[in-house]
N, C-alpha and C. Protein backbone atom coordinates (compact mmCIF):
# COMPACT_ATOMS: atom_id res chain seq x y z
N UNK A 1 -6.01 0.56 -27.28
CA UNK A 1 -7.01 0.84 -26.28
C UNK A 1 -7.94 1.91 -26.84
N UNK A 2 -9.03 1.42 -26.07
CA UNK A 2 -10.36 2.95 -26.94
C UNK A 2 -10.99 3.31 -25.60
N UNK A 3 -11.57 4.43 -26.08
CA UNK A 3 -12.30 4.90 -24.64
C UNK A 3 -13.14 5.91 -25.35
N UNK A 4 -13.84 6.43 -24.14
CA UNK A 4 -15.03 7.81 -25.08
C UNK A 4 -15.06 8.52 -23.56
N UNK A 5 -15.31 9.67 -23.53
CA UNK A 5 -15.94 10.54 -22.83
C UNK A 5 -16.37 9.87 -22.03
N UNK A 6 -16.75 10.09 -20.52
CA UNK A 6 -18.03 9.39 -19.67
C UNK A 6 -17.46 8.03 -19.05
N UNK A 7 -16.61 6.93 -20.25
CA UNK A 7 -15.80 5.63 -19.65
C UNK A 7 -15.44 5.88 -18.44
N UNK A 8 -14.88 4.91 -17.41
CA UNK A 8 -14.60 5.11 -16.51
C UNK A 8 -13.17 4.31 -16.44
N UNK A 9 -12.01 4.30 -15.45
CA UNK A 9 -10.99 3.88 -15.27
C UNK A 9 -10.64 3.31 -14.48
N UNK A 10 -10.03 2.11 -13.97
CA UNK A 10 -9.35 1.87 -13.24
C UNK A 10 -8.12 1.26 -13.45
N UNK A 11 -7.42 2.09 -12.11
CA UNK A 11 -6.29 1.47 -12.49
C UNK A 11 -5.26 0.48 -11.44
N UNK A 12 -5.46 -0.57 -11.41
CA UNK A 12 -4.40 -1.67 -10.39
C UNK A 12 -3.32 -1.22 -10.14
N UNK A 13 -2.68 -1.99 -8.79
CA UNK A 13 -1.41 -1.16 -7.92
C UNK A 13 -0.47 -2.07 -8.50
N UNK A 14 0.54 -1.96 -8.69
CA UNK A 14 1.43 -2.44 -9.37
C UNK A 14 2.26 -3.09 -8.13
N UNK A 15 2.41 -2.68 -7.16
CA UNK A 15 2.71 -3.40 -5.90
C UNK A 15 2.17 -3.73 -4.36
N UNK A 16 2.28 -4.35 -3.77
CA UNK A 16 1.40 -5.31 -2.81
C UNK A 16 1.20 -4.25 -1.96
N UNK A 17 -0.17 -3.78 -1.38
CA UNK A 17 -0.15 -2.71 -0.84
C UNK A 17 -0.60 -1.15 -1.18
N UNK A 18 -0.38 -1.54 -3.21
CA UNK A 18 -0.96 -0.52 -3.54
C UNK A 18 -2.53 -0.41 -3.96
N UNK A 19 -2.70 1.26 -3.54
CA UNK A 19 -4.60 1.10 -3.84
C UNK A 19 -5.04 1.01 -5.12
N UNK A 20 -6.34 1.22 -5.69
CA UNK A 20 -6.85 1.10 -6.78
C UNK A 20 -7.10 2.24 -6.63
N UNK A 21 -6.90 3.00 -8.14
CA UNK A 21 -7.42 4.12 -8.66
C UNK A 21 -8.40 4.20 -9.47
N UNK A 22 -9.39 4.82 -9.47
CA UNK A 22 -10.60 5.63 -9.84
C UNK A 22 -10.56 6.67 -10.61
N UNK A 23 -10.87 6.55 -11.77
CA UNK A 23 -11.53 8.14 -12.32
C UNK A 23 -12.43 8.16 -13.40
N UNK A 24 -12.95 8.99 -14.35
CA UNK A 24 -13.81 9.30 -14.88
C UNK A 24 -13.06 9.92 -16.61
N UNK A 25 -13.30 9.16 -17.63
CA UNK A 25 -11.99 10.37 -18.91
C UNK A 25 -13.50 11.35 -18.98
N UNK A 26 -12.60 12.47 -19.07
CA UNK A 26 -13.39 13.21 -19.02
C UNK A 26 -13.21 14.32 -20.55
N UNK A 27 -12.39 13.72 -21.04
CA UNK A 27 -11.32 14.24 -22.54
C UNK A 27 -10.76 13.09 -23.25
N UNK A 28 -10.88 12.75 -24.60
CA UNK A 28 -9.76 11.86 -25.43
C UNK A 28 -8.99 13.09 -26.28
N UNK A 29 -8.07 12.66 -26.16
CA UNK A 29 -6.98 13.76 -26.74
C UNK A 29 -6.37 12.44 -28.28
N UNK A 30 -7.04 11.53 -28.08
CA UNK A 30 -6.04 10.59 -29.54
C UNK A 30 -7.15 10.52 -30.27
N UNK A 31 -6.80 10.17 -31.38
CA UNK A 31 -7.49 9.98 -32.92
C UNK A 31 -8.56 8.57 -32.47
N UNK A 32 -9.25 8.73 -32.95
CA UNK A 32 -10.57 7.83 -32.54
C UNK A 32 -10.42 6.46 -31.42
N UNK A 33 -10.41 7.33 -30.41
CA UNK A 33 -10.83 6.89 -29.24
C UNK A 33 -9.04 6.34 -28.07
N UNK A 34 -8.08 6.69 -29.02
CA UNK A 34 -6.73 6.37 -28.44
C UNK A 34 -6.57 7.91 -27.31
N UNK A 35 -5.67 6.61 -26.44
CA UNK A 35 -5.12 8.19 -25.47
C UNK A 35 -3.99 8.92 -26.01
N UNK A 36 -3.98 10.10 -25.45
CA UNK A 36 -4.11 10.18 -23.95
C UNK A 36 -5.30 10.51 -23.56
N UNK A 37 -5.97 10.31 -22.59
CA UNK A 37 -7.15 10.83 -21.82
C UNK A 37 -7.11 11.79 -20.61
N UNK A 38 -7.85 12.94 -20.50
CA UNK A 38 -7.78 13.81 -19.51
C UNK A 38 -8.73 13.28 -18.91
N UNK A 39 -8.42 12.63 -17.54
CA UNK A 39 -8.79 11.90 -16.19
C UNK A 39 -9.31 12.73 -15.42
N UNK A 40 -10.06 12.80 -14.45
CA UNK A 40 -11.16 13.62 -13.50
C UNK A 40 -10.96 12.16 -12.59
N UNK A 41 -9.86 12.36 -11.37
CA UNK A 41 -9.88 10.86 -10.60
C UNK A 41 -10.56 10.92 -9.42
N UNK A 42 -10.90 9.92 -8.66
CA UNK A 42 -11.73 10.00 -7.62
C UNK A 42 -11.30 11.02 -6.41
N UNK A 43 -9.79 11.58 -6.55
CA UNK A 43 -9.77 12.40 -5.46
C UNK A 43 -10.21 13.43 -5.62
N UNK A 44 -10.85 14.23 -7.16
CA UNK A 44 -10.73 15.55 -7.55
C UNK A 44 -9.82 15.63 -8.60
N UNK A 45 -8.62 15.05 -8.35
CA UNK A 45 -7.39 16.38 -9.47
C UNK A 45 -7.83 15.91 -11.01
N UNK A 46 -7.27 16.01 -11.56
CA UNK A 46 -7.34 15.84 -13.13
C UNK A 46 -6.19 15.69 -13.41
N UNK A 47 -5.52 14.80 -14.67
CA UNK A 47 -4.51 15.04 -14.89
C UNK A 47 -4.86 14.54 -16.42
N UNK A 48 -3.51 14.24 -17.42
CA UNK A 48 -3.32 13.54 -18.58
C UNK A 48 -2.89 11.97 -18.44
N UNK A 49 -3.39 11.27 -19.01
CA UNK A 49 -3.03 9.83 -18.49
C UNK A 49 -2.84 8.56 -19.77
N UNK A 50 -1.55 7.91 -19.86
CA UNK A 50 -1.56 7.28 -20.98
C UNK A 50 -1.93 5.59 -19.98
N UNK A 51 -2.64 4.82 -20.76
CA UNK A 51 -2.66 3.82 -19.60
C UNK A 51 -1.53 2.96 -20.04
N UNK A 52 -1.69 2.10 -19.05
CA UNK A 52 -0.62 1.29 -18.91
C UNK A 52 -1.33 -0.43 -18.98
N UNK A 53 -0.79 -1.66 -19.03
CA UNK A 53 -1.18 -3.33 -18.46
C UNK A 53 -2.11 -3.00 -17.97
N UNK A 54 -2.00 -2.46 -16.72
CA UNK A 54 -2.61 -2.38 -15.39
C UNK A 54 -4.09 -1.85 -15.46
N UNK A 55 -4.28 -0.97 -16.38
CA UNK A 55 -5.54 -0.19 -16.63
C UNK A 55 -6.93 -1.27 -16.99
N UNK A 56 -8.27 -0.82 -16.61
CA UNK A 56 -9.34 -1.59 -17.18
C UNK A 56 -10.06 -0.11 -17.54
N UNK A 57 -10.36 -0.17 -18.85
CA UNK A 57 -11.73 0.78 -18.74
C UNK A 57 -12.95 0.34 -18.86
N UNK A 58 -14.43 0.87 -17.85
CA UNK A 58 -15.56 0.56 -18.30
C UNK A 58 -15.88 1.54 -18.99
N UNK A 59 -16.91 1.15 -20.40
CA UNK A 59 -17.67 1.73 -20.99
C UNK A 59 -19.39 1.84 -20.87
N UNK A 60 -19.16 3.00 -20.65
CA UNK A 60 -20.76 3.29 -20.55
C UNK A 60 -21.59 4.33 -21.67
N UNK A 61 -22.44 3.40 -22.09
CA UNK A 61 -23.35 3.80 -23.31
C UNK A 61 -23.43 5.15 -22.86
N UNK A 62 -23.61 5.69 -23.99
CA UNK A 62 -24.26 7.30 -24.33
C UNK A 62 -24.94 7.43 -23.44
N UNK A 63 -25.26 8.32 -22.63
CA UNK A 63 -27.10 8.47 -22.41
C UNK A 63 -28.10 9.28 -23.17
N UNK A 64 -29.49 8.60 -23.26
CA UNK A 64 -30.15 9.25 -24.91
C UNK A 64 -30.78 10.37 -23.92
N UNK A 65 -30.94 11.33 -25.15
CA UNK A 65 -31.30 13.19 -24.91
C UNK A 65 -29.74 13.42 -24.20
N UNK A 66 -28.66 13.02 -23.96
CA UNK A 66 -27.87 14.24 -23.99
C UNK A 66 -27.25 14.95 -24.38
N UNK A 67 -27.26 16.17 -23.97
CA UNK A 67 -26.39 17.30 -24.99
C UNK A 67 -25.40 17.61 -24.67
């Protein structure tokens, strides 16, 4: 799995009933582009996150001029 800064996450409930999670990597902590990723999730918290099946990440281009 790869990811960059900015990608976004989701992650499927593994059982009937469960919600979808949301977040933002906001950190890659692995060697070009592997996790773990430090997550910024839709409730607020942050945590460290290795994904799992269940995970999709979107990637979203750079945006140009930023610093």
């Amino acid at each position: 799995m790869h990811a960059d800064a900015g990608d976004a996450l989701v992650v499927k409930g593994r059982h009937v009933g469960d919600e979808i999670r949301e977040g933002v990597i906001i950190e890659v902590h692995g060697k070009n582009g592997a996790p773990p990723y430090l997550v910024r999730w839709s409730d607020g918290h942050e945590s460290v996150f290795f994904p799992s099946a269940d995970t999709l990440i979107e990637h979203h281009p750079a945006k140009q001029g930023a610093q």
